[in-house]
Protein backbone atom coordinates (compact mmCIF):
# COMPACT_ATOMS: atom_id res chain seq x y z
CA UNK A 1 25.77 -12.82 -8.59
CA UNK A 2 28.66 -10.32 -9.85
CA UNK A 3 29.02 -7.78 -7.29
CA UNK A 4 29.74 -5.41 -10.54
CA UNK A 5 26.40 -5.60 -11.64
CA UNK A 6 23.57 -3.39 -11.04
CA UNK A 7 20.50 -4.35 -10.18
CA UNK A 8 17.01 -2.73 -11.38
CA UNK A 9 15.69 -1.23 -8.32
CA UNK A 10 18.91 0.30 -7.68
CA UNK A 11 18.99 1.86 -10.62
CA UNK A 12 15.29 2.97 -10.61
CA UNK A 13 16.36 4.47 -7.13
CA UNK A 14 19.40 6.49 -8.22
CA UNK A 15 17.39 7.73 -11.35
CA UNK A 16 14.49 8.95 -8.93
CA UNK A 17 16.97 10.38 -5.85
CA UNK A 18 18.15 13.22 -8.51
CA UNK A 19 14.16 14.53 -8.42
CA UNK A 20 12.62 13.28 -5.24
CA UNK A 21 14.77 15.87 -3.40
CA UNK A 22 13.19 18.42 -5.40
CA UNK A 23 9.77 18.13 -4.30
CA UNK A 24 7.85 17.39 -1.61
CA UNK A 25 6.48 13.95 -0.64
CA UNK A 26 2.97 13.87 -1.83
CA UNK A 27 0.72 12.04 0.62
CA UNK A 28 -3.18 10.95 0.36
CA UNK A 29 -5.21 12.34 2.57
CA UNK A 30 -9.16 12.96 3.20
CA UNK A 31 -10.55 15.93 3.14
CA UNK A 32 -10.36 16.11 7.54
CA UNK A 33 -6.52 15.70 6.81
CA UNK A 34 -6.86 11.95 8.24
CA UNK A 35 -4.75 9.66 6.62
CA UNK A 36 -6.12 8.13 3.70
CA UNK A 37 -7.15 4.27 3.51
CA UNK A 38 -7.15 2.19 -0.09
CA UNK A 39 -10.58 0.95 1.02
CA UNK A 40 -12.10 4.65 0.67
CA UNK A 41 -10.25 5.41 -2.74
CA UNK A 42 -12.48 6.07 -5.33
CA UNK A 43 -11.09 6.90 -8.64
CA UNK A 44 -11.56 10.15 -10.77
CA UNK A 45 -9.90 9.52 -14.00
CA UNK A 46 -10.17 6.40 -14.07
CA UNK A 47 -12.24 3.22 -14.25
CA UNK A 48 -12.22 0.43 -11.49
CA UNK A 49 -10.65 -1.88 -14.14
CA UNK A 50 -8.24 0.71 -15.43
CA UNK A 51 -7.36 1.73 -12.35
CA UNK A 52 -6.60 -2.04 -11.51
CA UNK A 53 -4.67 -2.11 -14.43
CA UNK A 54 -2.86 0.86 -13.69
CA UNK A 55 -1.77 -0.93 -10.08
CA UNK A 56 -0.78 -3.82 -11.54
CA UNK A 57 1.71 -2.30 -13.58
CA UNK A 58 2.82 -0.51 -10.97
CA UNK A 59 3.62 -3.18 -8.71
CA UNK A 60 5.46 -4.83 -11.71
CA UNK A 61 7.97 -1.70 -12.36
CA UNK A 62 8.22 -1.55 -8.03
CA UNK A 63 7.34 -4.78 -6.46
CA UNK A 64 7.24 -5.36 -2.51
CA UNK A 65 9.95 -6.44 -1.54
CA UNK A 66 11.55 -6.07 2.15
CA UNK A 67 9.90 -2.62 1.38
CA UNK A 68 6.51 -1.34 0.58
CA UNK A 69 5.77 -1.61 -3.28
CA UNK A 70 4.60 0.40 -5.55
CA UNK A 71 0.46 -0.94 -5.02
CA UNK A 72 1.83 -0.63 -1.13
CA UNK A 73 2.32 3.37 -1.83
CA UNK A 74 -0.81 4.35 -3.65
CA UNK A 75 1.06 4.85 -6.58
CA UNK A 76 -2.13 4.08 -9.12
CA UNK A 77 -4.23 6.63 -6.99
CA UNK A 78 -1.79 9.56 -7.47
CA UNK A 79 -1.58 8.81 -10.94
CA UNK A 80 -5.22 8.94 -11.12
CA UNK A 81 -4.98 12.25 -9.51
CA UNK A 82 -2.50 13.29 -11.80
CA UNK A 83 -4.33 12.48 -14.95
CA UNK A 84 -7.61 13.33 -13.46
CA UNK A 85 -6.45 17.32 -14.06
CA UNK A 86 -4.62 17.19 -17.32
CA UNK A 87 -5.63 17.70 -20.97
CA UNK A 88 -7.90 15.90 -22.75
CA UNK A 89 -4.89 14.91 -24.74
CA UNK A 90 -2.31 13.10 -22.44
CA UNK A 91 -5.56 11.45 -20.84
CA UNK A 92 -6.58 9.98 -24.52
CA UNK A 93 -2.85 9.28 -25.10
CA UNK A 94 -2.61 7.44 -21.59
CA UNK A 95 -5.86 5.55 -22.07
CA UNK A 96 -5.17 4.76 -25.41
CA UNK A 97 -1.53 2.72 -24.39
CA UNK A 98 -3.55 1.28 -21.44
CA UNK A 99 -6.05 0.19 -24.02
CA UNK A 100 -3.53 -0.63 -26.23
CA UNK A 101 -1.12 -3.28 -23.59
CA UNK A 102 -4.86 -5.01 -23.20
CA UNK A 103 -5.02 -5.47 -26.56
CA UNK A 104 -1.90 -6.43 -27.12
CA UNK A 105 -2.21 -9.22 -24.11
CA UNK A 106 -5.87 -10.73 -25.61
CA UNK A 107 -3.60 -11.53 -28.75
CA UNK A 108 -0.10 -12.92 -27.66
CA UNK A 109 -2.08 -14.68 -24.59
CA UNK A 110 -5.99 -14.62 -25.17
CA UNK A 111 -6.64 -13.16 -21.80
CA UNK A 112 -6.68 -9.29 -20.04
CA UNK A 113 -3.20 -8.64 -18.90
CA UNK A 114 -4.32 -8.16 -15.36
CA UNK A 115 -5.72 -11.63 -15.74
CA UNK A 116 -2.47 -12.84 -16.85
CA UNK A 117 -0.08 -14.53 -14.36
CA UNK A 118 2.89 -12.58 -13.33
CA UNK A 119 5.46 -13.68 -15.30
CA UNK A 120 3.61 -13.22 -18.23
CA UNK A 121 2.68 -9.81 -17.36
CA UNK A 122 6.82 -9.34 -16.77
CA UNK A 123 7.08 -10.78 -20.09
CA UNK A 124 4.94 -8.54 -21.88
CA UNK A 125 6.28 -5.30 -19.77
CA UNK A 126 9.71 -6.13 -20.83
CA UNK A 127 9.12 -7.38 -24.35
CA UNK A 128 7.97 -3.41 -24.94
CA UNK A 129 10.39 -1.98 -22.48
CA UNK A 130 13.39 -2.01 -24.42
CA UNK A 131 13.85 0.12 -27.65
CA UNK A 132 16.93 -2.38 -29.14
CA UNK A 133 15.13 -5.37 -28.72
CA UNK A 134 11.07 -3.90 -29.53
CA UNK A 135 9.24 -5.53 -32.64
CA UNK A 136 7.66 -3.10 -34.94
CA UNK A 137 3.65 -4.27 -33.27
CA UNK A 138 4.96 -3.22 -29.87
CA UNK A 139 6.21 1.03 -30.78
CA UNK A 140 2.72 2.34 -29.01
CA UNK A 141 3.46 0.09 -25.84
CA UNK A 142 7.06 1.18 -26.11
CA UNK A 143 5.76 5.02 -25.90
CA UNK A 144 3.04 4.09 -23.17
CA UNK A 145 5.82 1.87 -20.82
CA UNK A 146 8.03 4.85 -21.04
CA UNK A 147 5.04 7.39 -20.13
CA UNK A 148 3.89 5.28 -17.25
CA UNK A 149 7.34 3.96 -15.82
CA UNK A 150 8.31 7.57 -15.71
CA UNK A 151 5.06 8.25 -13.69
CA UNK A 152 5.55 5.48 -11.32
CA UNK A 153 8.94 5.59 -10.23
CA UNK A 154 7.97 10.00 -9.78
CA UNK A 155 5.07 8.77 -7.61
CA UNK A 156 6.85 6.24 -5.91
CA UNK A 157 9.75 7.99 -4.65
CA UNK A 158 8.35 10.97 -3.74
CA UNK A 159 5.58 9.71 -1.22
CA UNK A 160 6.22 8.36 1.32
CA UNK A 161 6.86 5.01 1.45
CA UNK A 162 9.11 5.42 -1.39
CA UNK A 163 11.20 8.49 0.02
CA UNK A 164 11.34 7.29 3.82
CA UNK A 165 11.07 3.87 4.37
CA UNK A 166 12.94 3.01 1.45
CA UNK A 167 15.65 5.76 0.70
CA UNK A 168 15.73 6.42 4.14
CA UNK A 169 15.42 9.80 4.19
CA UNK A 170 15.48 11.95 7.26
CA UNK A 171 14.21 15.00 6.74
CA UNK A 172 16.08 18.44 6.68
CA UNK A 173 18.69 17.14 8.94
CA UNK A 174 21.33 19.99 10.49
CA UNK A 175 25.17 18.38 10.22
CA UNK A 176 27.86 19.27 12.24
CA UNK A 177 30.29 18.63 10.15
CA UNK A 178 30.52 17.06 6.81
CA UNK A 179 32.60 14.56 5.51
CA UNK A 180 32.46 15.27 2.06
CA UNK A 181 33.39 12.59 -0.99
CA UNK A 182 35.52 9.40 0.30
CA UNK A 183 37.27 9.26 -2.73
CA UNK A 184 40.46 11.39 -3.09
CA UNK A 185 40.05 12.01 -6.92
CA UNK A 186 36.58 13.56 -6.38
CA UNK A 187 35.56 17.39 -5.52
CA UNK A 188 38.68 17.99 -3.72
CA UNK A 189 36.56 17.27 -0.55
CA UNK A 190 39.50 14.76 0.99
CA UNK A 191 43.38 15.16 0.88
């Protein structure tokens, strides 16, 4: 592997450091405050199989690895959440590309996407990920990839799973002294 290259979930973390810092880590809780378990989840927005779909994807764009993923974090139930209070709009729109990668699966592969296997369902994901290398059929599941990915990787890295145990962040720590940039050509911070 070139030690030059750089991988996806690298990149998906540097693109998501910028804003987690900006808000605060969402959690799921009951209504006693308790932490919340998967088993007592119940969707509002949207339907068991949606909602299945929705986690699938999710694990795709930020699978388990040595860290939590993606299903790991809730991320499908605080997209639910999300959706459940906005317009009657961006929940058709977000349906409708859900809708739409289903559709698109029954015809490439003659089965529901989450019934695919997962490379197949990587397959798909990527075929409509990339705007350079998209066929005209796939522009809706280019849109919807773009809308969700961006909602995943928000809801990943700012719970947290996705904030603490893997970015490793500690909190509003008080520093002694800081070191500033290691590299001499940058801010001026070393001589």
């Amino acid at each position: 592997m070139n030690p030059n290259e750089i991988h996806r979930r690298d990149l998906v973390k540097a693109l998501a450091l910028g804003t987690a810092q900006l808000v605060p880590l969402w959690s799921l809780q009951t209504a006693s405050g308790a932490p919340h378990k998967a088993a007592d989840w119940k969707p509002k927005f949207f339907s068991a199989p949606e909602a299945e779909l929705v986690s699938v994807i999710a694990e795709l764009i930020i699978p388990r690895t040595e860290t939590p993923g993606a299903r790991d974090a809730g991320v499908h139930e605080y997209i639910d959440r999300v959706l459940s209070e906005e317009t009657a709009d961006v929940q058709k729109t977000f349906r409708d590309g859900l809708h739409w990668l289903n559709q698109r699966s029954l015809e490439l592969h003659h089965r529901d996407f989450t019934a695919l296997d997962p490379g197949h369902q990587a397959a798909l994901l990527s075929r409509i990920s990339d705007s350079k290398t998209m066929q005209p059929p796939d522009a809706q599941g280019h849109v919807f990839f773009l809308d969700i990915r961006q909602r995943v990787v928000f809801a990943y890295y700012t719970s947290e799973m996705g904030m603490v145990q893997e970015l490793t962040y500690k909190g509003g720590q008080v520093l002694d002294h800081w070191e500033g940039c290691p590299h001499p050509d940058h801010h001026g911070d070393a001589a």
